[in-house]
PDB file of N, CA and C in Angstrom:
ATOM      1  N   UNK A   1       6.037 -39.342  73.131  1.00  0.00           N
ATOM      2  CA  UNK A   1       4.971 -39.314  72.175  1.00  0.00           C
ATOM      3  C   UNK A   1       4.640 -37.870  71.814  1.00  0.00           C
ATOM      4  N   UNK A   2       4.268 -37.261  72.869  1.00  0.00           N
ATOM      5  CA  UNK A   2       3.898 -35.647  72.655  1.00  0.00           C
ATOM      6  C   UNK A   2       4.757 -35.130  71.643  1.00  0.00           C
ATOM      7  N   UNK A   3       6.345 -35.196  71.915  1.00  0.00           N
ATOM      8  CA  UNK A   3       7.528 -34.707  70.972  1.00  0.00           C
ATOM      9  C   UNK A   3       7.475 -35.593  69.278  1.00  0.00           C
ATOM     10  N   UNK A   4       6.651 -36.293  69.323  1.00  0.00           N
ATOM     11  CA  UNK A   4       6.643 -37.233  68.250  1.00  0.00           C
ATOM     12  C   UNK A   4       5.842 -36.603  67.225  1.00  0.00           C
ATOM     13  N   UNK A   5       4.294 -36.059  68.332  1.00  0.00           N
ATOM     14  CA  UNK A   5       3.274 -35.161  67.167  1.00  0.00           C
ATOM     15  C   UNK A   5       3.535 -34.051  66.760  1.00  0.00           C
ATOM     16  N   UNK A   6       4.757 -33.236  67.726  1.00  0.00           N
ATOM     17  CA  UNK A   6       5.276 -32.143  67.316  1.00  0.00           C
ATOM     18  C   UNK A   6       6.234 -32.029  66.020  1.00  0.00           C
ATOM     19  N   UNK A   7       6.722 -33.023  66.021  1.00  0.00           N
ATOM     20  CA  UNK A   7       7.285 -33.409  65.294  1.00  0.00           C
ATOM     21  C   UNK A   7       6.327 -33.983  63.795  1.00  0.00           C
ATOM     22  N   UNK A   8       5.722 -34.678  63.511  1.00  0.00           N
ATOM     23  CA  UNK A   8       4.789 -34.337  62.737  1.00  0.00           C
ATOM     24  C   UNK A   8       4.334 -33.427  62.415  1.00  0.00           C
ATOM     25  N   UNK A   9       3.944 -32.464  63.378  1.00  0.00           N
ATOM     26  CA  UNK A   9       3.297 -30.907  63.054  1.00  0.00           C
ATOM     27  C   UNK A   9       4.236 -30.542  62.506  1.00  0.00           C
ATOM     28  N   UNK A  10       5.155 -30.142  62.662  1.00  0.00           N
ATOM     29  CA  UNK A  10       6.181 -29.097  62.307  1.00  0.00           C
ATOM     30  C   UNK A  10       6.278 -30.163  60.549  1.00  0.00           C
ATOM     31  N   UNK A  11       6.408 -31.081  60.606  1.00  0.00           N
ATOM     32  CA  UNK A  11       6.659 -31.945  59.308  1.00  0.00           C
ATOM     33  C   UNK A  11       5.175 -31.220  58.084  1.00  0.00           C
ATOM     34  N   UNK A  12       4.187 -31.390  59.073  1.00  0.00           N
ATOM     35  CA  UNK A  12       3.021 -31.664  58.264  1.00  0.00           C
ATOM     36  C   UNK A  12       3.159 -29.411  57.820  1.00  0.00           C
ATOM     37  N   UNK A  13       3.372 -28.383  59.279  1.00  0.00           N
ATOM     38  CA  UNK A  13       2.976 -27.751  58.516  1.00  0.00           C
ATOM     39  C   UNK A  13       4.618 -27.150  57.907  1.00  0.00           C
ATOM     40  N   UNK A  14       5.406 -27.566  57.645  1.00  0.00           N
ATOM     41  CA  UNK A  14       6.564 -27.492  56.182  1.00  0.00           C
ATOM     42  C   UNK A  14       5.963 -27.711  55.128  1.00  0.00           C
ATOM     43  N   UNK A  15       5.266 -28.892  54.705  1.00  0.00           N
ATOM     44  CA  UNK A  15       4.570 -29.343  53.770  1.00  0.00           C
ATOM     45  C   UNK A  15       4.093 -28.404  53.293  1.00  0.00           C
ATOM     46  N   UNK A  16       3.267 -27.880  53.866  1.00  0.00           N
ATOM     47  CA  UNK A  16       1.889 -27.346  53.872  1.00  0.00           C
ATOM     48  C   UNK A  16       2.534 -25.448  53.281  1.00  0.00           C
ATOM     49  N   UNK A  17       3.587 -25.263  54.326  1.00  0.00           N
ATOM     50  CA  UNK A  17       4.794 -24.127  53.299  1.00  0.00           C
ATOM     51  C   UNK A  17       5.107 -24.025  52.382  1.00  0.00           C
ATOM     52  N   UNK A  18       5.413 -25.503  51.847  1.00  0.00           N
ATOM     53  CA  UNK A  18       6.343 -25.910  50.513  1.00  0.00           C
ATOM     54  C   UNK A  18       4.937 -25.989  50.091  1.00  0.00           C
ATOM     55  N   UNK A  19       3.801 -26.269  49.837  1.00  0.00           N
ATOM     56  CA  UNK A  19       3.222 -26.575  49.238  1.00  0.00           C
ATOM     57  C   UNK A  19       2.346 -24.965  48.703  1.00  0.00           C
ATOM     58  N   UNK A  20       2.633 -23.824  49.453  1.00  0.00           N
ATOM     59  CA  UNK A  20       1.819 -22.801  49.002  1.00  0.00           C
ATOM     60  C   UNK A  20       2.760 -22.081  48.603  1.00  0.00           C
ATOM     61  N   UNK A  21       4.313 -22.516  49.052  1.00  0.00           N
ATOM     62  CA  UNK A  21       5.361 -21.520  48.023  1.00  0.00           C
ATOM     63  C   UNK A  21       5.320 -21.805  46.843  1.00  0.00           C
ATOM     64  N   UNK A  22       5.257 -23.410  46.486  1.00  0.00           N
ATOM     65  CA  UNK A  22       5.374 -23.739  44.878  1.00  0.00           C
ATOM     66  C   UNK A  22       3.762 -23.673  44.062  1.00  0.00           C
ATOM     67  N   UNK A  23       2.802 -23.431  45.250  1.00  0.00           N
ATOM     68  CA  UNK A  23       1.594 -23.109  44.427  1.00  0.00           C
ATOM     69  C   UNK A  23       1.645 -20.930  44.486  1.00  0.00           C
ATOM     70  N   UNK A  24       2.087 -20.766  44.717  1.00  0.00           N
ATOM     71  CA  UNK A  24       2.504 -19.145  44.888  1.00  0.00           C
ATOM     72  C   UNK A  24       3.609 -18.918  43.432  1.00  0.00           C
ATOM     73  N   UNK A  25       4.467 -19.977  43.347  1.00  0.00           N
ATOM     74  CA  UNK A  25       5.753 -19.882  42.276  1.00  0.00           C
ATOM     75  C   UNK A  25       4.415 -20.327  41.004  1.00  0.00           C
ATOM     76  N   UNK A  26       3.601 -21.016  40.969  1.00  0.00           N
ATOM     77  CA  UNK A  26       2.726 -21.714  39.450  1.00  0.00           C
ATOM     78  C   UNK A  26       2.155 -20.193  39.584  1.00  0.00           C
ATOM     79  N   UNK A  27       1.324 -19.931  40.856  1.00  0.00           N
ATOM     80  CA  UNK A  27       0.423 -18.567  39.845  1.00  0.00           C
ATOM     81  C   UNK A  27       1.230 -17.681  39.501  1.00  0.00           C
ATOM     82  N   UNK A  28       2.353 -16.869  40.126  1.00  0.00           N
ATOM     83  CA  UNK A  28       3.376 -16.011  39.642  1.00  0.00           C
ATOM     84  C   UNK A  28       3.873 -16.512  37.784  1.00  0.00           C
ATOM     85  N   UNK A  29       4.349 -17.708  38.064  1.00  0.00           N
ATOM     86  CA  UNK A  29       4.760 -18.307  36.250  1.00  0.00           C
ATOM     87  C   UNK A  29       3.074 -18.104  35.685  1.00  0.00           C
ATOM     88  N   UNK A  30       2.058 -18.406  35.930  1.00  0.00           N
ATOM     89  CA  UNK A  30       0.655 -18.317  35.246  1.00  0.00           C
ATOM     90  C   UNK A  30       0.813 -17.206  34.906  1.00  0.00           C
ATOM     91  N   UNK A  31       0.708 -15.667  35.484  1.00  0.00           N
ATOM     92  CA  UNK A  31       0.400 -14.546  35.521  1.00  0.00           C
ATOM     93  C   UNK A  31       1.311 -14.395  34.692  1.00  0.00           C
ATOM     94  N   UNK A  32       2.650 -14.400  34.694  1.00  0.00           N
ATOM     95  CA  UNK A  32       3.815 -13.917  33.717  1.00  0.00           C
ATOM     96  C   UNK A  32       3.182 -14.152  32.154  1.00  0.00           C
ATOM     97  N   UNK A  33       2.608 -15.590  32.319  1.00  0.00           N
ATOM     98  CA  UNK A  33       2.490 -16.015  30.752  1.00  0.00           C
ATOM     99  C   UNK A  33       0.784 -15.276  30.225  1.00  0.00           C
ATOM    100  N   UNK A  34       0.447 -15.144  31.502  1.00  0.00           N
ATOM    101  CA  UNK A  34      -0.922 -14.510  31.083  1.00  0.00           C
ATOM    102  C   UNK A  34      -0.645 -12.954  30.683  1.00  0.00           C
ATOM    103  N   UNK A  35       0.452 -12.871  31.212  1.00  0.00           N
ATOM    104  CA  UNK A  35       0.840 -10.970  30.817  1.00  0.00           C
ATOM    105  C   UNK A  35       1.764 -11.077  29.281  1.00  0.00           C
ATOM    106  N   UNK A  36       2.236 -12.669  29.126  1.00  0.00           N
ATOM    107  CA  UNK A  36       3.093 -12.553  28.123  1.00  0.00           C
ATOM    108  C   UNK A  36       1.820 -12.482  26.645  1.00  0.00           C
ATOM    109  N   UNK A  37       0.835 -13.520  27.275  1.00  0.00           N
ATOM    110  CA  UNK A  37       0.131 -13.470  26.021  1.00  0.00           C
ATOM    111  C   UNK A  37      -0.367 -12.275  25.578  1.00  0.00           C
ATOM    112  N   UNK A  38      -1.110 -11.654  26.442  1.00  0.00           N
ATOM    113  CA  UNK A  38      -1.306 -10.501  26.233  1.00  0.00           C
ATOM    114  C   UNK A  38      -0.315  -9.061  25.529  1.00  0.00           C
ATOM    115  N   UNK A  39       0.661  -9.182  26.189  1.00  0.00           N
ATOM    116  CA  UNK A  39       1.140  -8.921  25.528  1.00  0.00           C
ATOM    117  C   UNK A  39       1.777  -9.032  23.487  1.00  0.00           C
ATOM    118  N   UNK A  40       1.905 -10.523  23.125  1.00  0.00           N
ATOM    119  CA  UNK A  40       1.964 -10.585  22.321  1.00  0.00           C
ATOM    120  C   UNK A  40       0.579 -10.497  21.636  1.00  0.00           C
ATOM    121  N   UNK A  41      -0.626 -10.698  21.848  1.00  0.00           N
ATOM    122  CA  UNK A  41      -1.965 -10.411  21.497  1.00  0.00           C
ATOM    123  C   UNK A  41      -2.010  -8.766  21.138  1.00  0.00           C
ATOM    124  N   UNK A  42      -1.330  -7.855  21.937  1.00  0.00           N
ATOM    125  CA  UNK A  42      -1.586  -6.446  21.709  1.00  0.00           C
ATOM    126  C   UNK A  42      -0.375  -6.450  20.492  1.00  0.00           C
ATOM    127  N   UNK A  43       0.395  -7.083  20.161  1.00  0.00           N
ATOM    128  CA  UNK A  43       1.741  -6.366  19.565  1.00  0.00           C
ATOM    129  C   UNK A  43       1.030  -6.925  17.927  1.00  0.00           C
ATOM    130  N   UNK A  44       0.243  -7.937  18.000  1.00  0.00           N
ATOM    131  CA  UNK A  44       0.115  -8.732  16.435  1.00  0.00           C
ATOM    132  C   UNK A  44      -1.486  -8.080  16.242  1.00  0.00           C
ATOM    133  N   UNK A  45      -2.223  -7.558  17.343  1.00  0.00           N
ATOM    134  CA  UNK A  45      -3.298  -6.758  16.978  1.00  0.00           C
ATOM    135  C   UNK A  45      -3.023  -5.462  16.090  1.00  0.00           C
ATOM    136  N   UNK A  46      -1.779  -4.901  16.850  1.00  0.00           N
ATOM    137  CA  UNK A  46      -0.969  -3.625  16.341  1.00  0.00           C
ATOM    138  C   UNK A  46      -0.864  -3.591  14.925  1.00  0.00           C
ATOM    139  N   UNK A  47       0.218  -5.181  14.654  1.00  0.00           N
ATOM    140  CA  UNK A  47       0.735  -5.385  13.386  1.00  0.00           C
ATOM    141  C   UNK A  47      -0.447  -5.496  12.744  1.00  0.00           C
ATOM    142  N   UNK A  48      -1.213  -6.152  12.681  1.00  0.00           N
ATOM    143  CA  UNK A  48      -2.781  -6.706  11.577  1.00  0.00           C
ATOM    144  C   UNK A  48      -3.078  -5.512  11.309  1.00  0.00           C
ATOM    145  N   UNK A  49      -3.111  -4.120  12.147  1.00  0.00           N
ATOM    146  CA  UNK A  49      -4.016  -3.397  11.757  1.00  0.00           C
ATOM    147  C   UNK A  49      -3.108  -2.132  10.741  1.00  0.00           C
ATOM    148  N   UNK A  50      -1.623  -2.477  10.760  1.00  0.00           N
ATOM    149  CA  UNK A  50      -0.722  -1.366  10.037  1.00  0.00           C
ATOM    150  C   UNK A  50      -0.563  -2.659   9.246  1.00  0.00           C
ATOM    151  N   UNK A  51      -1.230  -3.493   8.776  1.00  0.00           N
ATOM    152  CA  UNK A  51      -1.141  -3.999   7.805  1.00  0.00           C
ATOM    153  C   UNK A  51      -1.892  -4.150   7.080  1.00  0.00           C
ATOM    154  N   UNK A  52      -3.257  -4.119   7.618  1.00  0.00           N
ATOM    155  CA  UNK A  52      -4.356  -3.848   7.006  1.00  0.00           C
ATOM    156  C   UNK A  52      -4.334  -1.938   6.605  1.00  0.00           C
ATOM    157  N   UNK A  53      -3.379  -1.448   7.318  1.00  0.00           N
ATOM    158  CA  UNK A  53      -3.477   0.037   6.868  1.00  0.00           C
ATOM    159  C   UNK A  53      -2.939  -0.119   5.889  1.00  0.00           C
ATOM    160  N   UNK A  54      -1.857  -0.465   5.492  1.00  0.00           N
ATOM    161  CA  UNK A  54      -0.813  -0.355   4.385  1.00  0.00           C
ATOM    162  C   UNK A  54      -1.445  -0.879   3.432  1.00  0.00           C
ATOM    163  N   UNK A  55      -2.572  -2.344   3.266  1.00  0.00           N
ATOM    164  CA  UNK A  55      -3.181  -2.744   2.521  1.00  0.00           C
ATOM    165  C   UNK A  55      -3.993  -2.011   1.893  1.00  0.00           C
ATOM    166  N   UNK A  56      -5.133  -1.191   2.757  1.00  0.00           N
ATOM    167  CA  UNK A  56      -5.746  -0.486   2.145  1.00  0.00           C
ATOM    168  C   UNK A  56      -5.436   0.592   0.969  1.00  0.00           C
ATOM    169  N   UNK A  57      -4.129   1.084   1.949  1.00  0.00           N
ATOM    170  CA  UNK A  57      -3.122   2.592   1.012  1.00  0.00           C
ATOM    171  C   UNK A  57      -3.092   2.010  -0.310  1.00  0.00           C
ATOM    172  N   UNK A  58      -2.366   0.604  -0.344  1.00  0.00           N
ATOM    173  CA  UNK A  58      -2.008   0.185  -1.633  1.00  0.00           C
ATOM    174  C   UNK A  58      -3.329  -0.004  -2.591  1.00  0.00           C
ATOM    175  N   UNK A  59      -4.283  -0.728  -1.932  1.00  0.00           N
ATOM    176  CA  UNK A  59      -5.333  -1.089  -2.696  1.00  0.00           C
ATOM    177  C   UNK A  59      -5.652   0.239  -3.241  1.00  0.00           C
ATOM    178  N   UNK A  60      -6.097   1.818  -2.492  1.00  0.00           N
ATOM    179  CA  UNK A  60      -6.293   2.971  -3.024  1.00  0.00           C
ATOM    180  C   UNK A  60      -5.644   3.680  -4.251  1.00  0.00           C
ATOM    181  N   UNK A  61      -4.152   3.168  -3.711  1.00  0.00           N
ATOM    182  CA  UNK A  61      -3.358   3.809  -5.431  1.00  0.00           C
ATOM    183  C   UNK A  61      -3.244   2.687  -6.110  1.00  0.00           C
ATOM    184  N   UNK A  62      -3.635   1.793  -6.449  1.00  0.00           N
ATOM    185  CA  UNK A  62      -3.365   1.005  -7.508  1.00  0.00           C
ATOM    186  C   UNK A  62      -4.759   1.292  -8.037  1.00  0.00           C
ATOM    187  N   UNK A  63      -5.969   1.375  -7.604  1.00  0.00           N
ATOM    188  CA  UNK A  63      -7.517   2.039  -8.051  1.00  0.00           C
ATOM    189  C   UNK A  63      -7.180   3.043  -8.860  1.00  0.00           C
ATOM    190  N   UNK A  64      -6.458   4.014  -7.951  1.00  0.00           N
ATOM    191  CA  UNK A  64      -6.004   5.608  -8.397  1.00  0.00           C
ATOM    192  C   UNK A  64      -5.640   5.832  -9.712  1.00  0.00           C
ATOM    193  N   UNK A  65      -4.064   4.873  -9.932  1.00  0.00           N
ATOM    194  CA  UNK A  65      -3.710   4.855 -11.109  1.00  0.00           C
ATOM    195  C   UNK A  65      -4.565   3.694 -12.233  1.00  0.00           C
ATOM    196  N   UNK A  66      -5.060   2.827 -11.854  1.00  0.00           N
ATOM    197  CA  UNK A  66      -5.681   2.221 -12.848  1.00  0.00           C
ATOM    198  C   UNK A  66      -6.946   2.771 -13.761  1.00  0.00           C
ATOM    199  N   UNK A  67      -7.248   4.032 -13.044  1.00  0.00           N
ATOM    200  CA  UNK A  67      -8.673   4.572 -13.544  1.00  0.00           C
ATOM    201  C   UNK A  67      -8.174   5.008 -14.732  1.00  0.00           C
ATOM    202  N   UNK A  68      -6.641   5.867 -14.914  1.00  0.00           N
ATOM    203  CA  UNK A  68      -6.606   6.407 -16.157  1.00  0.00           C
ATOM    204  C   UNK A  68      -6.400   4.730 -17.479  1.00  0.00           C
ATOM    205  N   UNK A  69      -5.613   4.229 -17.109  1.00  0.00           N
ATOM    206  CA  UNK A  69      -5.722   2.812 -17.414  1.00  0.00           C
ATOM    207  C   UNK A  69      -7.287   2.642 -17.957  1.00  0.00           C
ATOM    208  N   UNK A  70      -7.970   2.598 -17.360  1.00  0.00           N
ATOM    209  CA  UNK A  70      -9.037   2.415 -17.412  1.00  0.00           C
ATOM    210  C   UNK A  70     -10.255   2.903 -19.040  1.00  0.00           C
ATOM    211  N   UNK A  71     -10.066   3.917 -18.561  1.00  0.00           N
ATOM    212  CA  UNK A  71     -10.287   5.072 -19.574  1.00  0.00           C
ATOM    213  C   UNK A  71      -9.480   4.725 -20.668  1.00  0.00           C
ATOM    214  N   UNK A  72      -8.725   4.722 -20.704  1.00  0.00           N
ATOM    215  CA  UNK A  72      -7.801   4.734 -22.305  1.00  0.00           C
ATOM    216  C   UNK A  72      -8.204   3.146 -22.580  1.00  0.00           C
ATOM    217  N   UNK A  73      -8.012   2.115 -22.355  1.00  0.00           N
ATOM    218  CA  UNK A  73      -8.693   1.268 -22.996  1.00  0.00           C
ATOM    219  C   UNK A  73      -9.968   1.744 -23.049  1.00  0.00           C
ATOM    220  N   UNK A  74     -10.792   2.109 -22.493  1.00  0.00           N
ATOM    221  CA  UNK A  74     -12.404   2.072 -22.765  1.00  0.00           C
ATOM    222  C   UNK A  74     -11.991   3.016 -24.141  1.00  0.00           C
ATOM    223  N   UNK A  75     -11.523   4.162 -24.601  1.00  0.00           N
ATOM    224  CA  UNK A  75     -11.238   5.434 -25.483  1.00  0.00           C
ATOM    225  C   UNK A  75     -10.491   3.899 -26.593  1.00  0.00           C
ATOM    226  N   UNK A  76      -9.898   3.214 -26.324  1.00  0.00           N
ATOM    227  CA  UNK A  76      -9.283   2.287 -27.461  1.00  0.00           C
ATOM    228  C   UNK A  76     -10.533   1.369 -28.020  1.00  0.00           C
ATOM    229  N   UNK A  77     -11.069   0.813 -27.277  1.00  0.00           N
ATOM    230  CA  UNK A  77     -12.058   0.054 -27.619  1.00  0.00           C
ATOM    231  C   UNK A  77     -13.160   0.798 -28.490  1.00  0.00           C
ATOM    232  N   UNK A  78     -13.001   1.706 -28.345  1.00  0.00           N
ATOM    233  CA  UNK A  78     -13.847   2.868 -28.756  1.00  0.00           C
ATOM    234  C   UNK A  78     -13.545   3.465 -29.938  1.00  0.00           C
ATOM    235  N   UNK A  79     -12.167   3.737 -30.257  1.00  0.00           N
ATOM    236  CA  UNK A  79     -11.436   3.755 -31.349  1.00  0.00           C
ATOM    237  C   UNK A  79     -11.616   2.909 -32.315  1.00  0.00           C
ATOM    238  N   UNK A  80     -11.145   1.660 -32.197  1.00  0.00           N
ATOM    239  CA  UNK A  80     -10.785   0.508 -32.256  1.00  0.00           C
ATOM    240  C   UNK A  80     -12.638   0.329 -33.512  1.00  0.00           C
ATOM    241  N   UNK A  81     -13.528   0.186 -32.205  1.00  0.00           N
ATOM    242  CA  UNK A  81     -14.654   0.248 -33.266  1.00  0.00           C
ATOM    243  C   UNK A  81     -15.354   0.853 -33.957  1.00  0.00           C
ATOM    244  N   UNK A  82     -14.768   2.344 -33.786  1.00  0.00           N
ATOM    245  CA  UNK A  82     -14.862   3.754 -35.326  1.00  0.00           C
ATOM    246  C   UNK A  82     -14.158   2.788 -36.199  1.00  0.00           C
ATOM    247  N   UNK A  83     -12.974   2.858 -36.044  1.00  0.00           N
ATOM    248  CA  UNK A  83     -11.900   2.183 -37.354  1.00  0.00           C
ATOM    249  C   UNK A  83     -12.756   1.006 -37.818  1.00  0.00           C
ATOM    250  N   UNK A  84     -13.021   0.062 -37.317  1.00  0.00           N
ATOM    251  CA  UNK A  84     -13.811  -0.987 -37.666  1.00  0.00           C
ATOM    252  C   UNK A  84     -15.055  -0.336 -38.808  1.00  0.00           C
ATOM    253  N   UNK A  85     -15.606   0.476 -37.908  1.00  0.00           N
ATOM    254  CA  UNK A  85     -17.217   0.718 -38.507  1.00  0.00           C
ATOM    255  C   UNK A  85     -16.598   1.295 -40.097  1.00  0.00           C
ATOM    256  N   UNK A  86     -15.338   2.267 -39.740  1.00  0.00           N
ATOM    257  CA  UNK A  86     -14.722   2.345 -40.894  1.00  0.00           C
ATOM    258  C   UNK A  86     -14.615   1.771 -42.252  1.00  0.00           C
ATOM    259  N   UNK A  87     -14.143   0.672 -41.419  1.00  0.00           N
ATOM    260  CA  UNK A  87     -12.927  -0.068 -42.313  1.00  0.00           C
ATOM    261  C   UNK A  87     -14.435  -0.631 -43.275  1.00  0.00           C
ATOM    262  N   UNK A  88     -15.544  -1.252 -42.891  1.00  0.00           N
ATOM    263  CA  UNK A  88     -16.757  -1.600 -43.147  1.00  0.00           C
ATOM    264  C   UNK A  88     -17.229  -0.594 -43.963  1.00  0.00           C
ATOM    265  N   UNK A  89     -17.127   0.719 -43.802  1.00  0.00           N
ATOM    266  CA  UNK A  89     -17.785   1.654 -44.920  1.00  0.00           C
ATOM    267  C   UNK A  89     -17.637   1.494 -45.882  1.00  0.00           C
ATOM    268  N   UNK A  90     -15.611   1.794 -45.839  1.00  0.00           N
ATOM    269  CA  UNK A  90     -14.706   1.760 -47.032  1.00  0.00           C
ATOM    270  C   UNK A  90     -14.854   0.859 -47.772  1.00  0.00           C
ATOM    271  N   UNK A  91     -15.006  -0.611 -47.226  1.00  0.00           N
ATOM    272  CA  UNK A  91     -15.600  -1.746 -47.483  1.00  0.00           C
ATOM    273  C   UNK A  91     -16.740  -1.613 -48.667  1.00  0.00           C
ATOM    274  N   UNK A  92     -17.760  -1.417 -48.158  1.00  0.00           N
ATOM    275  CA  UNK A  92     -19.179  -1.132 -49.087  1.00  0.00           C
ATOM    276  C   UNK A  92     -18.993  -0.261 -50.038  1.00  0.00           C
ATOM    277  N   UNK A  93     -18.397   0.744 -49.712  1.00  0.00           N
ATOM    278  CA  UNK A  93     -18.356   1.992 -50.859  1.00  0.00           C
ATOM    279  C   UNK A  93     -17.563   1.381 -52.099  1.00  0.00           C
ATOM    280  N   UNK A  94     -16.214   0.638 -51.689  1.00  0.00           N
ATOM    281  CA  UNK A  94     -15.283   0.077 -52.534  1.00  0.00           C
ATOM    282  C   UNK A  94     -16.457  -1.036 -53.592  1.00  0.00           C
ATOM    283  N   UNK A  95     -17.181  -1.564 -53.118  1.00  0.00           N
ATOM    284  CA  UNK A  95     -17.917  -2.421 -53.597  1.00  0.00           C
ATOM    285  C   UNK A  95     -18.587  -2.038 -54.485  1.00  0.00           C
ATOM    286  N   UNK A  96     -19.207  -1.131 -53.928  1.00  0.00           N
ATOM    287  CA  UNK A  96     -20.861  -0.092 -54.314  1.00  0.00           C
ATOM    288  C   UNK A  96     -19.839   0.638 -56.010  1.00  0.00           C
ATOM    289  N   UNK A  97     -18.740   1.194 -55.736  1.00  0.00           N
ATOM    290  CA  UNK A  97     -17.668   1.770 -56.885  1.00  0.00           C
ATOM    291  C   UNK A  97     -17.045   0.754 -57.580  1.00  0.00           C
ATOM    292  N   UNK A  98     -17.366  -0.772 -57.590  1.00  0.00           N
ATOM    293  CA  UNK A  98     -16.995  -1.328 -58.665  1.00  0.00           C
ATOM    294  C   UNK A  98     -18.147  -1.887 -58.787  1.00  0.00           C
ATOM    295  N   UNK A  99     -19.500  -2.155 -58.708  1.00  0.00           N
ATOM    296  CA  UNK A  99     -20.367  -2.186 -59.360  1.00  0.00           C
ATOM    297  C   UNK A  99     -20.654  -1.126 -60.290  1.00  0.00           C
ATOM    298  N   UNK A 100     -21.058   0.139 -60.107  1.00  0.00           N
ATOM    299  CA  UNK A 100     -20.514   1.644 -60.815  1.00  0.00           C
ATOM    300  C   UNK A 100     -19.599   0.984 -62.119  1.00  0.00           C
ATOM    301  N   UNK A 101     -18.271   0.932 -61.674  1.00  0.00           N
ATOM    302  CA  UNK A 101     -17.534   0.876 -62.931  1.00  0.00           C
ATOM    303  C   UNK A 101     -17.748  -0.581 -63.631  1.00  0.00           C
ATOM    304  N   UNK A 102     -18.566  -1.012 -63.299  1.00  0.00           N
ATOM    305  CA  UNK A 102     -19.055  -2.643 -63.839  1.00  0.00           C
ATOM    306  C   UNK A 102     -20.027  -1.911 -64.730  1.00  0.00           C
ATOM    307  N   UNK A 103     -20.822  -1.507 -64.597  1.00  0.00           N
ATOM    308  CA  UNK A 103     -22.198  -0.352 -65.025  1.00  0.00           C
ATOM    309  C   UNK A 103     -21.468   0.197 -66.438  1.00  0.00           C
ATOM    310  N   UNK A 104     -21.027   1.487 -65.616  1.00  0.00           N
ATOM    311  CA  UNK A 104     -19.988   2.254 -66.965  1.00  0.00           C
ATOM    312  C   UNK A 104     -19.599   1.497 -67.884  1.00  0.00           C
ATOM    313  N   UNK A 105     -18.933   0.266 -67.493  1.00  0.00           N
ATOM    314  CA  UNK A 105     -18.215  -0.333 -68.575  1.00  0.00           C
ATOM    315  C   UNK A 105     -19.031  -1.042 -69.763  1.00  0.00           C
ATOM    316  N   UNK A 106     -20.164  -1.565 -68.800  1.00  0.00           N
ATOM    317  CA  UNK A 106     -21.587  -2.077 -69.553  1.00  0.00           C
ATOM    318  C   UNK A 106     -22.169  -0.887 -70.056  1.00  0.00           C
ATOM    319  N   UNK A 107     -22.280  -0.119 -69.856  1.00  0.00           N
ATOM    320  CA  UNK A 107     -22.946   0.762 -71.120  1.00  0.00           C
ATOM    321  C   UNK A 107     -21.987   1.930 -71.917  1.00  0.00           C
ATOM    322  N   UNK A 108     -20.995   1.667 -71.324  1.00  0.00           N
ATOM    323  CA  UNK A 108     -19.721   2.321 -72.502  1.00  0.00           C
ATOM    324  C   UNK A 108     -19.824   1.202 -73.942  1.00  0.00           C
ATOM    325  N   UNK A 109     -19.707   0.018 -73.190  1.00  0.00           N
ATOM    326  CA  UNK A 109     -19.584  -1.041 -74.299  1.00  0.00           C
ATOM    327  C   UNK A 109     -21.120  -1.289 -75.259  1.00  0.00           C
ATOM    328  N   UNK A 110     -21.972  -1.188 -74.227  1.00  0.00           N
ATOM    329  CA  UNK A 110     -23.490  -0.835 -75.132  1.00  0.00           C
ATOM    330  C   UNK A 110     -23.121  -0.126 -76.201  1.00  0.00           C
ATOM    331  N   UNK A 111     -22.711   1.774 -75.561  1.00  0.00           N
ATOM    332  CA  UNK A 111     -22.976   2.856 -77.165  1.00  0.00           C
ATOM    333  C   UNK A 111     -22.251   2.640 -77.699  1.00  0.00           C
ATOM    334  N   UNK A 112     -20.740   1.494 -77.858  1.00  0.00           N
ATOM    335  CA  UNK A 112     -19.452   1.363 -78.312  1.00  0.00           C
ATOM    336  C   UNK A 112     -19.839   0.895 -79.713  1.00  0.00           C
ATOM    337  N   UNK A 113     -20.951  -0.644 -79.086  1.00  0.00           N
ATOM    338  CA  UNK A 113     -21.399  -1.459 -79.930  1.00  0.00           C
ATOM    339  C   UNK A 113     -23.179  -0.625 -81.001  1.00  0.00           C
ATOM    340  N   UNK A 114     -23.578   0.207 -80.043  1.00  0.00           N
ATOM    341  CA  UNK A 114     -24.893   0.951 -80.677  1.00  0.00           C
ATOM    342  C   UNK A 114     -24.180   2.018 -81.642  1.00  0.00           C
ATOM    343  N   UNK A 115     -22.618   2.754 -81.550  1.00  0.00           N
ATOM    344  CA  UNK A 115     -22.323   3.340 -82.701  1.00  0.00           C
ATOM    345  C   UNK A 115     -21.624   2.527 -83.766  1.00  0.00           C
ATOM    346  N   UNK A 116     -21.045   1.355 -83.397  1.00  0.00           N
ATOM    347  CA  UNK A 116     -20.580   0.657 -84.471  1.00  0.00           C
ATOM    348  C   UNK A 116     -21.538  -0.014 -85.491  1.00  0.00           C
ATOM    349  N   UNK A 117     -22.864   0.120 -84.587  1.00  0.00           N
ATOM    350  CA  UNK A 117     -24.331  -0.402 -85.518  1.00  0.00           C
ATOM    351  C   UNK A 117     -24.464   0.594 -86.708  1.00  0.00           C
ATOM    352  N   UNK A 118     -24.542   1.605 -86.227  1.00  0.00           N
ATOM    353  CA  UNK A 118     -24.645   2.702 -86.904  1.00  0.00           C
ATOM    354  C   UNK A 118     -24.349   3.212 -88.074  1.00  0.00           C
TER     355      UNK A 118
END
């Protein structure tokens, strides 16, 4: 009997071996993946932020060059409604100068007809 519990013991503490080698092998694999995440956590923190750098760069020169962009339409629009206000003068005046020669012609034809009275 005695050799029987020894025998158990030795059974029970194997177990009890196997059972803290393969709980020794899970935290070792835990830790690996806890170092892996981390790791990939630092490498895509890295990337986001040279991507957000590069974003910014770009966003800065496309500002950069659009200002002159910018300006020259505002200078066109600007143009654009001289010529207009223009074109509107020329407009009136053209008008205003054939009423004039509407005039002239009406009183050319008045003294035409006041010397043929005559």
């Amino acid at each position: 009997m005695m050799q029987h519990a020894g025998t158990m013991r030795d059974m029970t503490e194997e177990a009890m071996r196997r059972e803290i080698s393969e709980l020794k092998r899970q935290l070792q694999v835990s830790e690996n993946r806890q170092r892996t995440a981390r790791e990939f956590q630092a490498r895509a923190e890295g990337e986001a932020r040279e991507f957000n750098r590069v974003q910014a760069e770009r966003i800065f020169c496309l500002e950069r060059d659009l200002e002159p962009l910018r300006l020259a339409a505002e200078n066109s629009d600007a143009l654009a409604a001289r010529h207009e206000a223009r074109e509107r003068e020329v407009a009136e005046l053209g008008e205003a100068l054939m009423e004039m020669e509407c005039e002239i012609e009406a009183k050319v034809a008045e003294a035409v007809e006041g010397a043929a009275a005559h």
